[in-house]
Protein backbone atom coordinates (compact mmCIF):
# COMPACT_ATOMS: atom_id res chain seq x y z
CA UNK A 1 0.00 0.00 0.00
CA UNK A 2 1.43 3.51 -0.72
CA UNK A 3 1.17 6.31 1.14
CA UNK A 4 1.67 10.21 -0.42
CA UNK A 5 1.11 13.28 2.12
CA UNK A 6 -1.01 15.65 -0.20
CA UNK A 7 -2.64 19.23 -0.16
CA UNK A 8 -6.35 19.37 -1.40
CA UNK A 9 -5.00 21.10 -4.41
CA UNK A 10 -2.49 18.41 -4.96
CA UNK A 11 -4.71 15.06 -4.43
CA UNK A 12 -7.13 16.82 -7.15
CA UNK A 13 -4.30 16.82 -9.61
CA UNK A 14 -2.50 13.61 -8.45
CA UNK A 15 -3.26 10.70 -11.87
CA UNK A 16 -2.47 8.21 -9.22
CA UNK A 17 -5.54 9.27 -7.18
CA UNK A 18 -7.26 9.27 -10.22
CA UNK A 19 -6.46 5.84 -11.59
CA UNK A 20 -6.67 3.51 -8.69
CA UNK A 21 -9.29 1.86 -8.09
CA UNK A 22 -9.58 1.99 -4.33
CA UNK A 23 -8.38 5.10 -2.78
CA UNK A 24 -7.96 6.34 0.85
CA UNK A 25 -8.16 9.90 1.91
CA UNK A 26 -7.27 10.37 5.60
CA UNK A 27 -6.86 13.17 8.52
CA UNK A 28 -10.41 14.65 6.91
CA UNK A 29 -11.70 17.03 10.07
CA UNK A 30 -14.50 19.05 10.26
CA UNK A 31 -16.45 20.10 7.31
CA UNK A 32 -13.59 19.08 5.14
CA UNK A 33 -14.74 16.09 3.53
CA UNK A 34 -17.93 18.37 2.30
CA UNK A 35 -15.38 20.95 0.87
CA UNK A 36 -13.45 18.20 -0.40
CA UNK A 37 -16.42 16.45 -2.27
CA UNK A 38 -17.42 20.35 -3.55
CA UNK A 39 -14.08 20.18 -5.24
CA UNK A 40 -13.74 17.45 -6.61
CA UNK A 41 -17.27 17.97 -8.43
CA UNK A 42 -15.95 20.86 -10.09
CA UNK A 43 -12.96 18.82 -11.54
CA UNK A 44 -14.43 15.49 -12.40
CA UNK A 45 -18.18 14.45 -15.20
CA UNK A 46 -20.41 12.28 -13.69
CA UNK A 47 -22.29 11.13 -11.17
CA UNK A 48 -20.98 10.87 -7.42
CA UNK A 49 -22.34 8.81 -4.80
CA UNK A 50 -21.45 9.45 -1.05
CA UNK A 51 -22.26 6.92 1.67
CA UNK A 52 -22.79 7.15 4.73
CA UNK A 53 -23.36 4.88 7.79
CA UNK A 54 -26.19 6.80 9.06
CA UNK A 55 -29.26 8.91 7.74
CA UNK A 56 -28.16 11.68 10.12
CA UNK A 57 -24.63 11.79 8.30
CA UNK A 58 -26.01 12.56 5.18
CA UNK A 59 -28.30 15.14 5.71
CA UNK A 60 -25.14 17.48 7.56
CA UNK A 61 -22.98 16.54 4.87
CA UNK A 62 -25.17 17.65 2.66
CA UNK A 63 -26.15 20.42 4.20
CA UNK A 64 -22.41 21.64 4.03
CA UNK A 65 -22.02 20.15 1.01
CA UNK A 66 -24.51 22.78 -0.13
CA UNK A 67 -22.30 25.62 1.74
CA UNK A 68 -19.29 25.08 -0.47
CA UNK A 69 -21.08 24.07 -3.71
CA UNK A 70 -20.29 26.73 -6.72
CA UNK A 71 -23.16 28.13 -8.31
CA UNK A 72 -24.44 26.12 -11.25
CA UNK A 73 -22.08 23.12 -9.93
CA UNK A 74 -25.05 20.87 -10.85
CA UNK A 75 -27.90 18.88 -8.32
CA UNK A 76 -26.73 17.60 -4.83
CA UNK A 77 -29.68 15.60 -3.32
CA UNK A 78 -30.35 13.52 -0.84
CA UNK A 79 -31.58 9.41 -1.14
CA UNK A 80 -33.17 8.83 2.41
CA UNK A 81 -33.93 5.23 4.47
CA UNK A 82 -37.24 4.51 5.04
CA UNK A 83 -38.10 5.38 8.11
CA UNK A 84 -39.95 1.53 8.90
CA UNK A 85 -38.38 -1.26 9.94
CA UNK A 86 -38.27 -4.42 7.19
CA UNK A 87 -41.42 -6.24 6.50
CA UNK A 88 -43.31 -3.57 8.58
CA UNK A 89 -46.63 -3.39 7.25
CA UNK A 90 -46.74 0.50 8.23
CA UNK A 91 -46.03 2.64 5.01
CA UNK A 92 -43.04 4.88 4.76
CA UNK A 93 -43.80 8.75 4.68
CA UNK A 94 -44.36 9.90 1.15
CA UNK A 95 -41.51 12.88 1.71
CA UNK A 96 -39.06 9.91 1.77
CA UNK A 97 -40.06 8.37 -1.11
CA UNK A 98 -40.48 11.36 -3.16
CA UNK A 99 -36.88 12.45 -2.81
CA UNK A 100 -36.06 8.61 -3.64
CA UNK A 101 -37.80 8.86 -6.53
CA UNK A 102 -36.10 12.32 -7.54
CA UNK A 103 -32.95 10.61 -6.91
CA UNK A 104 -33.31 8.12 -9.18
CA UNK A 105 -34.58 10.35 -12.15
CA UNK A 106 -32.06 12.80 -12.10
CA UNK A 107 -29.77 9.54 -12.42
CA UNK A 108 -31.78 8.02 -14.90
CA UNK A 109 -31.27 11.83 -16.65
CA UNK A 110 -28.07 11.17 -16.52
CA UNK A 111 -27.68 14.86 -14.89
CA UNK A 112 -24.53 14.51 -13.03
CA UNK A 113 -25.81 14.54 -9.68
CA UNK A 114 -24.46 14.34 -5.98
CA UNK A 115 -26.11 11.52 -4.61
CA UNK A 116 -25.96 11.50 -0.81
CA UNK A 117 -26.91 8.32 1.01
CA UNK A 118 -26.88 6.06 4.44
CA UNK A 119 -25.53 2.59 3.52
CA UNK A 120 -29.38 1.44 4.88
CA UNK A 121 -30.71 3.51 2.22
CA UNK A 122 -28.58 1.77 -0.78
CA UNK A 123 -29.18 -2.11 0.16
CA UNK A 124 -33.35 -1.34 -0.24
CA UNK A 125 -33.85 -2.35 -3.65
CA UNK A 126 -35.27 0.43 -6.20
CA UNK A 127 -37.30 0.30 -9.65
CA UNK A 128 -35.72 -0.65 -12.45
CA UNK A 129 -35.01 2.32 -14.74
CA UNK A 130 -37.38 0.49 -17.49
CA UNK A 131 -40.13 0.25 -15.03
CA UNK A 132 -39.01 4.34 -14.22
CA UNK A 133 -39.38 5.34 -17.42
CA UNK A 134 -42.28 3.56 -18.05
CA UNK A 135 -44.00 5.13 -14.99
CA UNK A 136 -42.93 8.89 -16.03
CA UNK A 137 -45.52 10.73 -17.73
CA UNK A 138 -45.02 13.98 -19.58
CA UNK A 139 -48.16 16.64 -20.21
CA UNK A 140 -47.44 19.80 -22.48
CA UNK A 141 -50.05 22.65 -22.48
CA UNK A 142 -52.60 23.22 -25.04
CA UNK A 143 -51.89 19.00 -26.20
CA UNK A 144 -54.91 16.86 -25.93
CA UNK A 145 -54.15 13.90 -23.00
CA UNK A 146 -56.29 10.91 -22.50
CA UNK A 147 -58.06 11.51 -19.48
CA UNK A 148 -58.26 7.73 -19.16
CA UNK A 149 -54.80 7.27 -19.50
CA UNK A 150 -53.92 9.60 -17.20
CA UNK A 151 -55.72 8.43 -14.65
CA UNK A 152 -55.09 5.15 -15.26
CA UNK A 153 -51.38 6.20 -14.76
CA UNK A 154 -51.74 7.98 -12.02
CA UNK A 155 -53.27 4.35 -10.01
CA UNK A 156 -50.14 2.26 -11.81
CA UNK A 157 -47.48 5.43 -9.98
CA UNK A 158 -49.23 4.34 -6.54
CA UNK A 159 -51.12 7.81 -6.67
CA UNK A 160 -54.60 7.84 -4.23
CA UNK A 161 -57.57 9.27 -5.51
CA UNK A 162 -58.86 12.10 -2.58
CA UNK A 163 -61.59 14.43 -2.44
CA UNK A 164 -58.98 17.40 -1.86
CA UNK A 165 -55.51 16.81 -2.65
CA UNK A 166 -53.33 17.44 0.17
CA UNK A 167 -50.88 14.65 0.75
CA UNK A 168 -48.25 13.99 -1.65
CA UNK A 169 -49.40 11.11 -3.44
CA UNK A 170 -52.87 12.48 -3.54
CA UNK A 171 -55.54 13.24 -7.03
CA UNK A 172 -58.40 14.43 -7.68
CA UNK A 173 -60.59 14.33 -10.14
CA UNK A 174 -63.68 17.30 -10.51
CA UNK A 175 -65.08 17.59 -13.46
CA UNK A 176 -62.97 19.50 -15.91
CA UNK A 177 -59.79 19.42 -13.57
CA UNK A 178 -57.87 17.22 -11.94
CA UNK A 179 -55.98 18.23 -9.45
CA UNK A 180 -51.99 15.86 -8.35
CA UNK A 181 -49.63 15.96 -6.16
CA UNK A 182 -46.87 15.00 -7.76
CA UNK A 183 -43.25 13.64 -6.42
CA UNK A 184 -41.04 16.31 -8.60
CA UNK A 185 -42.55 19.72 -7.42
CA UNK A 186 -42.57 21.53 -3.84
CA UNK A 187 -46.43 22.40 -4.84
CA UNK A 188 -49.39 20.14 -6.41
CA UNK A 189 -50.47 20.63 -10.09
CA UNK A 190 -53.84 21.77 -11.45
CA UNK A 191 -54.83 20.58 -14.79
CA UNK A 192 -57.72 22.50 -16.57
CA UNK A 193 -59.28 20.35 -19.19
CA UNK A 194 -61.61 21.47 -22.50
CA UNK A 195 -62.86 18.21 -23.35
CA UNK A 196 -59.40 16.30 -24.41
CA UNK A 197 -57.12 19.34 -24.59
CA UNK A 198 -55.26 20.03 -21.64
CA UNK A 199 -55.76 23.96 -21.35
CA UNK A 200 -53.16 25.09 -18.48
CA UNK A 201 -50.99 23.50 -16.22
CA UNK A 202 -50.78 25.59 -12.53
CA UNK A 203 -49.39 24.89 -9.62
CA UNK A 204 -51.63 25.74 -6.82
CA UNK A 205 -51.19 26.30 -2.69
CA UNK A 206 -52.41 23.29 -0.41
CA UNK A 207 -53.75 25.42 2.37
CA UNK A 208 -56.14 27.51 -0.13
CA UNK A 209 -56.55 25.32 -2.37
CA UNK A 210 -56.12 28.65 -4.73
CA UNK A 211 -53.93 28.58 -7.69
CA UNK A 212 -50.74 30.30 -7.02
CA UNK A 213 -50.29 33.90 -9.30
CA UNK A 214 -48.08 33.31 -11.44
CA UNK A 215 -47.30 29.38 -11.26
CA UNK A 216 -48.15 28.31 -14.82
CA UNK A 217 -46.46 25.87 -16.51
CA UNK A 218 -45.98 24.89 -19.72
CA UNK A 219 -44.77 21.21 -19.28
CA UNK A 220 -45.25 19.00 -16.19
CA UNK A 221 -43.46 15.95 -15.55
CA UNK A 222 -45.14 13.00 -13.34
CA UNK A 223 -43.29 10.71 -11.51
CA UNK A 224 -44.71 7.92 -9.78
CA UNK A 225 -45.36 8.06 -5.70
CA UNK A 226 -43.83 4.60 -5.36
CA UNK A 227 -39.81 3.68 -5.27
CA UNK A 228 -40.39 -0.04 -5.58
CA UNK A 229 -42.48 -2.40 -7.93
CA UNK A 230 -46.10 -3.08 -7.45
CA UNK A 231 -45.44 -6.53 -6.69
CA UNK A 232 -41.70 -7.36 -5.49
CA UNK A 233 -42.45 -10.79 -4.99
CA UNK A 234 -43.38 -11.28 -8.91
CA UNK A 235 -40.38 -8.87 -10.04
CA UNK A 236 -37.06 -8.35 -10.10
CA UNK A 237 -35.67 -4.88 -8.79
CA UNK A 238 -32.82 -2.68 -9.41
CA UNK A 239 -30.15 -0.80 -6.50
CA UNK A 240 -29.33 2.84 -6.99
CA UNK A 241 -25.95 1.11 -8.28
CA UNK A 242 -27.65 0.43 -11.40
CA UNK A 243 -28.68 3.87 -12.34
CA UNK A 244 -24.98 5.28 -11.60
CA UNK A 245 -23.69 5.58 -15.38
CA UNK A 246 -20.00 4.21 -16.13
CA UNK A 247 -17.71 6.91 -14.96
CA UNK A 248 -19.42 7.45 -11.59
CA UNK A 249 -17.62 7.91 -8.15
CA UNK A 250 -17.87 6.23 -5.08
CA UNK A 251 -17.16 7.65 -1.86
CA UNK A 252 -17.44 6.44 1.28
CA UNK A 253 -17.20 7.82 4.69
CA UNK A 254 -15.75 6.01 7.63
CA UNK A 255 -15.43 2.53 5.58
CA UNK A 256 -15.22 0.36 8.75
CA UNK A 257 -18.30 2.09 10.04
CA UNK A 258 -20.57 1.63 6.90
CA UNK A 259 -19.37 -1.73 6.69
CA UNK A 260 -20.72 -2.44 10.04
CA UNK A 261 -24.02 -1.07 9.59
CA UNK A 262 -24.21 -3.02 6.66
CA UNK A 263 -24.02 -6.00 8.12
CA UNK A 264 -26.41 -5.29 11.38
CA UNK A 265 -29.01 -4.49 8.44
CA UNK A 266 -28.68 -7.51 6.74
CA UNK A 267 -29.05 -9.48 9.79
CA UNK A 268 -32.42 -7.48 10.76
CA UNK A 269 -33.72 -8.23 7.63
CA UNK A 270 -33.24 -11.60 8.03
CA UNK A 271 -34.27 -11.51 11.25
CA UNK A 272 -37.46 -9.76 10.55
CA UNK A 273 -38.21 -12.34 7.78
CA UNK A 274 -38.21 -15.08 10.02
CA UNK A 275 -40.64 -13.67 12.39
CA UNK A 276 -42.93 -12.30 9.68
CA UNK A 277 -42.88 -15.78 7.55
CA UNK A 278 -43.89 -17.81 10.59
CA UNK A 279 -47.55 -15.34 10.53
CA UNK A 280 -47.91 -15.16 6.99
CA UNK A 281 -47.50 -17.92 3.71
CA UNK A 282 -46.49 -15.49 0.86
CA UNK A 283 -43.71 -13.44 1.94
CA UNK A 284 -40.55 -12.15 -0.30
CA UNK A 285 -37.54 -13.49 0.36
CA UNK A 286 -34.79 -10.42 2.15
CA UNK A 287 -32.70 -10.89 -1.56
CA UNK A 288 -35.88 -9.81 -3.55
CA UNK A 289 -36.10 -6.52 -1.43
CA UNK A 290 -32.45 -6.14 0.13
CA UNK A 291 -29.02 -5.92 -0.76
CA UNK A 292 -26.77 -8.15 1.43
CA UNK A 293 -23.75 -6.46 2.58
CA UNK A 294 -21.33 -9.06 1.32
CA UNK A 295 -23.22 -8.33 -2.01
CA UNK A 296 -22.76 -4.35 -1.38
CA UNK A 297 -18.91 -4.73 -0.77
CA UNK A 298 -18.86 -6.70 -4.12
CA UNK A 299 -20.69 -4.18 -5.78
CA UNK A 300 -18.24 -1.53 -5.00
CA UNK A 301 -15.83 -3.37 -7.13
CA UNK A 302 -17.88 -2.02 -10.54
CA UNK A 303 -16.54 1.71 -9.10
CA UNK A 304 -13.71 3.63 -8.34
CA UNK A 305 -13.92 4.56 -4.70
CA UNK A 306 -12.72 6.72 -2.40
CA UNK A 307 -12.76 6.37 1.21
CA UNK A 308 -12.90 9.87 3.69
CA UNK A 309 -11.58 8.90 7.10
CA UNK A 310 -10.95 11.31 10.14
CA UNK A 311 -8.41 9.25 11.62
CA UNK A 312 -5.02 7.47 10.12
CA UNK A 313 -6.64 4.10 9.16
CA UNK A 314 -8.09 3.15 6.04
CA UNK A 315 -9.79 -0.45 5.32
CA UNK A 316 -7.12 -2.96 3.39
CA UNK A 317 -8.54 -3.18 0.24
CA UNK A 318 -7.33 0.52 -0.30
CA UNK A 319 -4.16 1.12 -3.13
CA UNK A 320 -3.18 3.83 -1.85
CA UNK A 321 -3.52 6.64 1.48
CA UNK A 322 -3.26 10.17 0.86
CA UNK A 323 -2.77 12.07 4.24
CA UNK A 324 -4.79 15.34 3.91
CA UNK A 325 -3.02 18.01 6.42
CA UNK A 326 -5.99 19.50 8.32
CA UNK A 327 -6.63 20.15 11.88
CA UNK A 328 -9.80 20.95 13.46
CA UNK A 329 -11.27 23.85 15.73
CA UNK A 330 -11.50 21.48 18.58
CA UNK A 331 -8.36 22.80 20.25
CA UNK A 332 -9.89 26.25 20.21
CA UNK A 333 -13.04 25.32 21.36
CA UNK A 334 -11.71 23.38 24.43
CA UNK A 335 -9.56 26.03 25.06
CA UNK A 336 -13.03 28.85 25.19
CA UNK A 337 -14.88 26.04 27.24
CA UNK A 338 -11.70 25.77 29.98
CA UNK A 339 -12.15 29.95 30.47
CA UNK A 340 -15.88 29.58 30.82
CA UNK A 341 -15.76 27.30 33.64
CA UNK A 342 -13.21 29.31 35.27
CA UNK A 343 -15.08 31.17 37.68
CA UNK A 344 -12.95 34.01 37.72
CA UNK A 345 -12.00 35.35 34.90
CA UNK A 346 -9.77 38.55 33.91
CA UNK A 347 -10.66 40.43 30.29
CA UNK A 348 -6.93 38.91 29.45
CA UNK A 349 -8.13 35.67 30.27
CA UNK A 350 -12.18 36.07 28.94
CA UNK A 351 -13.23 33.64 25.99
CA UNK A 352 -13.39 36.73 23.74
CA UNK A 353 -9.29 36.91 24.17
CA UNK A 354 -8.74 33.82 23.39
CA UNK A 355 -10.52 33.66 20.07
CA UNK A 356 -8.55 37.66 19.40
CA UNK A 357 -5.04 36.26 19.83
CA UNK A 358 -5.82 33.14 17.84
CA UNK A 359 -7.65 35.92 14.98
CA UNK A 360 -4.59 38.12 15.42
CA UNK A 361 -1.80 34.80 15.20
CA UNK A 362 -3.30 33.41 11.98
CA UNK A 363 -3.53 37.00 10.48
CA UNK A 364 0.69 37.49 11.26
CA UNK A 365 1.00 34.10 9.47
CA UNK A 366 -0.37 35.43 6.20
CA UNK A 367 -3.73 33.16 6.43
CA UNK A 368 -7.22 33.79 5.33
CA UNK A 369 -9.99 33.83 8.23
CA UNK A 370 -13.49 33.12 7.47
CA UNK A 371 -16.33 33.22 10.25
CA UNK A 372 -19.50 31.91 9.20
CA UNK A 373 -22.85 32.99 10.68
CA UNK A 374 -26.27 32.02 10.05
CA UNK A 375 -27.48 35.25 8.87
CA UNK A 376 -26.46 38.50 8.06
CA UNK A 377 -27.84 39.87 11.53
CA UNK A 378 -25.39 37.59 13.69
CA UNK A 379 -22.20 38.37 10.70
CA UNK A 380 -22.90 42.22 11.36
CA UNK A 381 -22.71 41.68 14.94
CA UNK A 382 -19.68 39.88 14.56
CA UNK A 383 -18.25 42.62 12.36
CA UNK A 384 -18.86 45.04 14.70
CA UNK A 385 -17.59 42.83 17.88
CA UNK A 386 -13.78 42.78 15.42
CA UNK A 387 -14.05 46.45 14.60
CA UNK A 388 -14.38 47.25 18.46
CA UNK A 389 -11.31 45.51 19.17
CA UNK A 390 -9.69 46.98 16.36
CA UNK A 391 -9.34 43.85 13.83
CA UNK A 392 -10.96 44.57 10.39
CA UNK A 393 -13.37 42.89 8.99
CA UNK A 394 -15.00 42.53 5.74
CA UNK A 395 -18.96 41.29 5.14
CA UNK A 396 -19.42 39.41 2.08
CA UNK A 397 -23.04 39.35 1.21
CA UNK A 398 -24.53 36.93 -0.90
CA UNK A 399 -20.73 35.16 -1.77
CA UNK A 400 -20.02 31.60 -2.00
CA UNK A 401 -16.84 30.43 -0.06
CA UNK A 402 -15.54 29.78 -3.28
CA UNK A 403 -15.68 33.28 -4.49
CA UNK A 404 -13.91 34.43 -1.57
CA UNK A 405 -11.41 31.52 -0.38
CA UNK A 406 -8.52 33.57 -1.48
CA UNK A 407 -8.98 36.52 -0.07
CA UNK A 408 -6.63 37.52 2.80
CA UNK A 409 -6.10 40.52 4.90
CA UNK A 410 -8.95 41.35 6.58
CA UNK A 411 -10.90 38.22 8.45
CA UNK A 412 -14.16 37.48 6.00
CA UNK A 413 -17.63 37.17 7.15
CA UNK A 414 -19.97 34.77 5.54
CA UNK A 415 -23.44 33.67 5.86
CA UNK A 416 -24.74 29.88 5.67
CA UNK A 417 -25.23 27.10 7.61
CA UNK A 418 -22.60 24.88 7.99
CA UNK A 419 -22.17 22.45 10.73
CA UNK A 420 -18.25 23.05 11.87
CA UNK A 421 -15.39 25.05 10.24
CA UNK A 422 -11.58 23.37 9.70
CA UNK A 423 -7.92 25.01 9.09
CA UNK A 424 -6.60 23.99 5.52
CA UNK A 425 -3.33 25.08 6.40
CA UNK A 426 -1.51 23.96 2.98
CA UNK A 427 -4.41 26.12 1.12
CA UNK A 428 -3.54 29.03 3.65
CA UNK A 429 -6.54 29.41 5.27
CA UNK A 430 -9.05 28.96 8.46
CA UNK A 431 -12.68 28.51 8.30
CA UNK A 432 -14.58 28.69 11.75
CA UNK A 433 -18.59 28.54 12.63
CA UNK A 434 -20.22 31.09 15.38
CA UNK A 435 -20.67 28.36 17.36
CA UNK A 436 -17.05 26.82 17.33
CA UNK A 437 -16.96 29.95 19.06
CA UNK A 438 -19.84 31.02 20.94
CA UNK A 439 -21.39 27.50 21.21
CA UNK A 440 -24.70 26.27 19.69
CA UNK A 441 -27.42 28.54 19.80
CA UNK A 442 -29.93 26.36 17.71
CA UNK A 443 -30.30 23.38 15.86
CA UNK A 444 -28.60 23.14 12.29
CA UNK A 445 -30.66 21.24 10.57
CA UNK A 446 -34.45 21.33 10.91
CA UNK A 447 -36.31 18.51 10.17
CA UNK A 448 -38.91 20.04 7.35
CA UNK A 449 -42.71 19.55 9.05
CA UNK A 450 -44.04 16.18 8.50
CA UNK A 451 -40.56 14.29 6.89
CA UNK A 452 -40.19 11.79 9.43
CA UNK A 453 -42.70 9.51 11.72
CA UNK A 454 -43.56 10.16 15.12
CA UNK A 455 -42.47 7.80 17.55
CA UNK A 456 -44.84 4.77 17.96
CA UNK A 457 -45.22 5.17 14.42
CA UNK A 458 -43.27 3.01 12.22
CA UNK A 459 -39.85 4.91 13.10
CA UNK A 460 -37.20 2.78 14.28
């Protein structure tokens, strides 16, 4: 196995990196492996696939991700786990499988996504892309549609006819519209009908049930409300694997990790097979609905893969280790926490002090300081916090990271969520979070209203 110390800069360039086949990337702190993954989209075609050993991993990276994504740097998305255990007879929540389904048609699309995804999520088997494409329906303005058809499409996609649409999922039929709620668009359609020809296409609020001003459309794409085929038993399905074109990147976070939650998955399915088989006759077997995590690992052998690890160890299989040279904000942070449980405290020896001579230290070593906030209120405040102690500042509104990265100088303020900062000190820089500093004032990430089952409910 070799090993090569690299920059960021350096491991995008390296052909080695580039042409083995299993690759591992260690000493990733922080936010880094998001900023890493943001970079290494803007170099390479093609879709990327990042795995994770928990739902929870994916949605931060993501989320930061998202923070260090250039503009027009293509889709980043997220394939979730249902939220039911296997063979429960409760259904998953439709927000779930909706951005499963978007997953898998922007693949299908061939759009060059970032796929982000728990290993749970990848071994539950998926649609084939035949039986996707077959269940996509396209309607065009001022085009006469089959009403027939339509609806008849609309039962096939797992779509439930309603009085009032208001679930995703939902249609309804009233005379000379029919109102769905479809799995690609934040907002249900409205089709107005004369006779056969499809008049307009709007996009109306759930609430009011009103049209939205504004929201016309002239095409509409429908994608079926179901990630799996009508009967499992009877058919054979695909893995997201499938729909990842030749080309595509693997990369996988803590490999040991995944691989372990892998396996505990496999065995519950099992498991849960047993118990359900002994109450029912016709069951499918876990390999109709499931991929096995020996099957998984095998899998990975069809990709090039890359493994991001925090610490120094990287699983066996991998060719190579490139040694990224980051450090984390932890240092800092336990050094702030020490003064606040001091109980007394001089202003040399105040929190605030600590994070000036560590602003003031980096800015006599030539290196770019970024401070993130979640909005421009808490940056301003933070600009004018610097300017009282005499350190400049400089607001960027409305930048990127990217735009800014190589500024230096002045210490730059930036808006966005991001989950923790990290000091790329072979790029020349330091990227910290408000509450590296101040400490966590609110949640991150907020689940969006309705995403994920109560307890009791069908969530494990």
């Amino acid at each position: 196995m070799n090993q090569e110390s690299k920059s960021f800069q350096a491991s995008f360039e390296s052909r080695s990196l580039k042409e083995s086949k299993w690759v591992g990337l260690t000493g990733l702190k922080g936010s880094s492996r998001a900023y890493l993954l943001s970079r290494w989209r803007e170099k390479v075609k093609g879709p990327i696939l990042v795995i994770t050993p928990h739902l929870r991993d994916a949605e931060f990276l993501l989320g930061d991700f998202r923070f260090f994504q250039r503009e027009g740097s293509g889709i980043a998305c997220l394939f979730p786990q249902w939220e039911t255990l296997p063979y429960d007879e409760i259904p998953p929540h439709p927000e779930s499988i909706r951005e499963r389904v978007n997953c898998l048609f922007t693949l299908m699309r061939d759009e060059g996504a970032v796929i982000f995804s728990s290993v749970k999520a990848l071994m539950q088997r998926v649609l084939l892309s035949s039986d996707l494409k077959r269940s996509t329906y396209t309607l065009t303005a001022g085009e006469e549609v089959e009403r027939d058809r339509l609806v008849h499409f609309l039962h096939e996609g797992g779509y439930a006819s309603a009085r009032v649409v208001e679930e995703r999922g939902d249609f309804s039929l009233r005379g000379a519209i029919i109102d769905i709620f479809s799995s690609l668009y934040e907002e249900p359609l409205r089709l107005e009908f004369d006779g056969d020809q499809l008049e307009s296409i709007r996009r109306f609020d759930v609430e009011s049930q009103r049209s939205i001003r504004g929201a016309e459309m002239e095409k509409a794409t429908l994608l079926p409300v179901r990630d799996i085929s009508r009967d499992p038993s009877a058919q054979t399905m695909a893995t997201l694997f499938d729909y990842l074109k030749k080309g595509g990147w693997v990369f996988i976070v803590e490999g040991e990790e995944v691989e372990r939650e892998a396996e505990a998955f496999s065995h519950m399915a099992e498991s849960h097979y047993e118990k359900v088989r002994v109450k029912k006759t016709s069951v499918p077997l876990p390999d109709s609905l499931y991929l096995r995590s020996e099957d998984l690992l095998n899998t990975l052998g069809r990709f090039q893969t890359v493994f991001l690890q925090e610490g120094p160890v990287v699983p066996p299989r991998c060719e190579r280790i490139y040694p990224l040279d980051v450090e984390s904000n932890e240092d800092l942070q336990r050094e702030i926490k020490s003064i606040f449980q001091t109980e007394e405290r001089s202003t040399e020896g105040s929190p605030l002090s600590v994070l000036l001579k560590h602003l003031r230290h980096w800015q006599r070593e030539g290196k770019g300081v970024f401070i993130v906030s979640h909005t421009t209120g808490q940056a301003e405040r933070m600009r004018d916090l610097l300017s009282h102690y005499e350190i400049a500042s400089r607001l960027e509104r409305g930048k990127r990271f990217g735009e800014v990265m190589e500024e230096r100088g002045v210490i730059t303020l930036l808006t966005g969520l991001l989950s923790s900062g990290f000091r790329a000190f072979e790029e020349g820089w330091v990227l910290l979070t408000e509450e590296e500093i101040f400490g966590e004032r609110r949640k991150l990430r907020e689940e969006k209203p309705g995403k994920r089952l109560p307890k009791g409910e069908g969530a494990p």
